[in-house]
Protein backbone atom coordinates (compact mmCIF):
# COMPACT_ATOMS: atom_id res chain seq x y z
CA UNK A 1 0.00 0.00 0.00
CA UNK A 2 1.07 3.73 -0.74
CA UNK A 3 5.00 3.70 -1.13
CA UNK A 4 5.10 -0.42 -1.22
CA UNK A 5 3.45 -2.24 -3.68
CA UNK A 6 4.18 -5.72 -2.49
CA UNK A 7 2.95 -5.54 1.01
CA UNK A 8 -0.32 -3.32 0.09
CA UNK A 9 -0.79 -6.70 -2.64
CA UNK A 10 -0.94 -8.57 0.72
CA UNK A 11 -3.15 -6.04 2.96
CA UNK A 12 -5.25 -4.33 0.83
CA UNK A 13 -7.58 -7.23 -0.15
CA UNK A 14 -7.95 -8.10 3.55
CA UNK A 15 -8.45 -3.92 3.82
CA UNK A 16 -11.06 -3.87 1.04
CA UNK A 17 -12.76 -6.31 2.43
CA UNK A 18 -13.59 -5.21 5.82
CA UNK A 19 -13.88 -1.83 5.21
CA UNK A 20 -17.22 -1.68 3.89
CA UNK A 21 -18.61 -3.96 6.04
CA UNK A 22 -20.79 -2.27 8.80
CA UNK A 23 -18.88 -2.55 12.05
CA UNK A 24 -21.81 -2.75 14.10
CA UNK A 25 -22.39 -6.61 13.03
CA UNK A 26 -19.46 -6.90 14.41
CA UNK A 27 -20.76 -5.88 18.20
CA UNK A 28 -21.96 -9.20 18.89
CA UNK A 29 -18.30 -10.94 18.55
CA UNK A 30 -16.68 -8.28 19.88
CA UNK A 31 -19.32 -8.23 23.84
CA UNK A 32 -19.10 -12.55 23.63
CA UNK A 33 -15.36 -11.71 23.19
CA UNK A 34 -14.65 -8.60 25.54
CA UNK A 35 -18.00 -8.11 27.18
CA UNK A 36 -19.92 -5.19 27.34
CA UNK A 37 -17.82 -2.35 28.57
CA UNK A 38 -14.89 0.12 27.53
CA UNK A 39 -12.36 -2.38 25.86
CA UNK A 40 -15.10 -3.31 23.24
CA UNK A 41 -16.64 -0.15 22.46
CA UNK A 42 -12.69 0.86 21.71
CA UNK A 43 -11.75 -2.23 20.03
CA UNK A 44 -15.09 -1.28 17.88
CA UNK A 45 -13.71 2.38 17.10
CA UNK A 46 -10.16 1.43 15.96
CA UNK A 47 -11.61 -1.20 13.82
CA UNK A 48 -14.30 1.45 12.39
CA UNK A 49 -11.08 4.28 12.20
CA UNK A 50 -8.42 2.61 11.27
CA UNK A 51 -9.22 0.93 7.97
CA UNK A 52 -10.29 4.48 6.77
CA UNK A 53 -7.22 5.56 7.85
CA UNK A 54 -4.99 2.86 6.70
CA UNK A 55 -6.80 3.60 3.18
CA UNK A 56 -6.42 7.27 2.95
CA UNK A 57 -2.52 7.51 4.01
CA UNK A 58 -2.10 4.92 1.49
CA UNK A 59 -3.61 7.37 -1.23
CA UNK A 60 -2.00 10.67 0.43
CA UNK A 61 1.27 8.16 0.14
CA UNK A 62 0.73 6.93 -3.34
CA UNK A 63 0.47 10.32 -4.53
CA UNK A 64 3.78 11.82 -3.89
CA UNK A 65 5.95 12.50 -6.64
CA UNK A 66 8.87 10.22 -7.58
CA UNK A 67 10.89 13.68 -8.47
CA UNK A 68 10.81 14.62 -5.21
CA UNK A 69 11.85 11.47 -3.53
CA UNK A 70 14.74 11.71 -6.05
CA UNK A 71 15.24 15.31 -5.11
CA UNK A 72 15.45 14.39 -1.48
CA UNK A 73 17.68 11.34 -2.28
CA UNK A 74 19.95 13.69 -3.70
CA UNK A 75 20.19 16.42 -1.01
CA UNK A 76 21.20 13.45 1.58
CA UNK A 77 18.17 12.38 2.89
CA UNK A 78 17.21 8.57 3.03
CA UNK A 79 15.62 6.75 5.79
CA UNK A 80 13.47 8.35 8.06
CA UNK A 81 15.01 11.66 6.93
CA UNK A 82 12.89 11.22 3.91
CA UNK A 83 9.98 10.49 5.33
CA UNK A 84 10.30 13.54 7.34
CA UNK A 85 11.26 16.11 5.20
CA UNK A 86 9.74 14.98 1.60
CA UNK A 87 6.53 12.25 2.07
CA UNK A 88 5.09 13.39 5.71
CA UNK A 89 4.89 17.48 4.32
CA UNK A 90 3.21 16.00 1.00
CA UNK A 91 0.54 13.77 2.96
CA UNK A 92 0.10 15.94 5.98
CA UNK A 93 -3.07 17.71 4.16
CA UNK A 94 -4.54 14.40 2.90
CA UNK A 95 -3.85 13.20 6.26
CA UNK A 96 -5.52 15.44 8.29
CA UNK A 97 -8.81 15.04 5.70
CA UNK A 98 -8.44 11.42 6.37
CA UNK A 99 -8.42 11.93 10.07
CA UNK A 100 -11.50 14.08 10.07
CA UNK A 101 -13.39 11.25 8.08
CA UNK A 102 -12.47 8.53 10.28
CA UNK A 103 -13.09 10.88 13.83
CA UNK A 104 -16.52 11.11 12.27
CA UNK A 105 -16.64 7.50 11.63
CA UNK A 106 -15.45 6.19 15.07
CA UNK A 107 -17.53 8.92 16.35
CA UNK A 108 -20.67 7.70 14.88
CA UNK A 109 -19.30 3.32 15.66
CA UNK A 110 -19.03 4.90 19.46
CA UNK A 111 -22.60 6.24 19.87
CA UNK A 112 -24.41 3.46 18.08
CA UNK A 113 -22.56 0.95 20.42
CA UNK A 114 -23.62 2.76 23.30
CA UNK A 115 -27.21 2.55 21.58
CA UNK A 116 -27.27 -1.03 20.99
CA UNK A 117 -24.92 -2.51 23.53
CA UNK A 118 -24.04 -0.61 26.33
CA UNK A 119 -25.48 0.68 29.87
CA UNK A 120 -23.59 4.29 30.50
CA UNK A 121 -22.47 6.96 27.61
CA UNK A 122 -24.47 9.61 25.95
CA UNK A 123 -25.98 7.05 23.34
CA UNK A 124 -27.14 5.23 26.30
CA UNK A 125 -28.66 8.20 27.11
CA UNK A 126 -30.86 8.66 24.40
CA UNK A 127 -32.57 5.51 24.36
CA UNK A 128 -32.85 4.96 27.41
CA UNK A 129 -34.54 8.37 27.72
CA UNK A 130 -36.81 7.92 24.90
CA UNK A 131 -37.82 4.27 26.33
CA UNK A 132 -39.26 6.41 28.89
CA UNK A 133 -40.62 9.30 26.32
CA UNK A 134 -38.36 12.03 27.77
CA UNK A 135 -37.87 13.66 24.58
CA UNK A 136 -36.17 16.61 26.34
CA UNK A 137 -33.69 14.25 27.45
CA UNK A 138 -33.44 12.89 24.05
CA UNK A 139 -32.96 16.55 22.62
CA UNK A 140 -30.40 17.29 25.38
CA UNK A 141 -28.43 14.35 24.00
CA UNK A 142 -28.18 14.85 20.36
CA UNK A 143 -27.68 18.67 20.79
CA UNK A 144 -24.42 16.87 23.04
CA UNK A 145 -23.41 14.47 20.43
CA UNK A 146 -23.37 17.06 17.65
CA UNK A 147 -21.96 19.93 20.10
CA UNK A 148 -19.15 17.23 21.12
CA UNK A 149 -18.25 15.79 17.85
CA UNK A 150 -18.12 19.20 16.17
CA UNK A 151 -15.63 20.52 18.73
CA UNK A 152 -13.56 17.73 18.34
CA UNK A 153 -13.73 18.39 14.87
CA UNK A 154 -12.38 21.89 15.04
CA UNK A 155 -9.90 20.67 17.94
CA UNK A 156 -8.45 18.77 14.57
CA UNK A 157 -9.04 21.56 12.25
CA UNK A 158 -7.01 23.53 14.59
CA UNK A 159 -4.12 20.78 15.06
CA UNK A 160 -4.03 20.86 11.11
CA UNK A 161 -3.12 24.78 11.35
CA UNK A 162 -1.12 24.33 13.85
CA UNK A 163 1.27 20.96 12.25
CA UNK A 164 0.61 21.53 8.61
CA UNK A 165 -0.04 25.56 7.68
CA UNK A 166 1.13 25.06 4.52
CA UNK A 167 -2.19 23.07 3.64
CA UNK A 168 -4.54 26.43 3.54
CA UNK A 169 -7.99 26.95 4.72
CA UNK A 170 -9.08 23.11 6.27
């Protein structure tokens, strides 16, 4: 995947393949394996957020240059000197879009765990409220959820000024 072909021929089929597939079938496997509790509902998120992820820096990778690798090459740098100075500065911007995408993703995995399989959290919340028709409760809730996940958002928006400001406006 992105800057080597053989081992992406190896990972990307197993990638392709579970990256589409909703991870909330998954919830039943993952509370027989882990029980209900903290470890599954973040064994569910990395599962959700990191194929995205694994995807996406392997298209922000793929699309460097070979000129500039060659340019780097011949200024000295090899190694994780390259990395640093010529492929991470080229993929920071598709990176942090990545990011974003898969926040939103494990973001979305974490609440509708908490829904389905879970007895504390802010999805919890929500049905639980709205099993008992307390649909001020319920509003309370998604007014968090969105309130929450959009300030994480721009926590990340801001991290991408911060690390990357050559990337413009996020």
């Amino acid at each position: 995947m992105g800057a080597a072909p053989g081992f992406g021929a190896v990972l990307d089929p197993f990638v392709q393949f579970l990256r589409p597939l909703p991870k909330l079938a998954l919830i039943p496997l993952v509370i027989l394996w882990f029980g209900i509790g903290e470890t599954s509902k973040v064994l569910l998120i990395f599962i959700s957020a990191a194929l995205s992820i694994i995807v996406g820096t392997a298209a922000a990778v793929s699309t460097v240059q070979r000129q500039r690798i060659r340019a780097g090459r011949a200024l000295g740098a090899h190694g994780l000197a390259l990395f640093r100075y010529v492929i991470l500065p080229h993929i920071l911007p598709e990176l942090f879009v990545t990011l974003r995408l898969s926040f939103g993703i494990g973001w979305t995995t974490l609440i509708a765990a908490e829904m389905i399989a879970s007895d504390a959290g802010i999805g919890w919340m929500v049905v639980n409220a709205g099993s008992y028709l307390r649909t001020d409760v319920v509003m309370l809730g998604i007014v968090m959820l969105g309130g929450t996940g959009y300030a994480l958002d721009l926590a990340l928006v801001g991290l991408q000024r911060w690390v990357a400001p050559w990337s413009g406006r996020a």
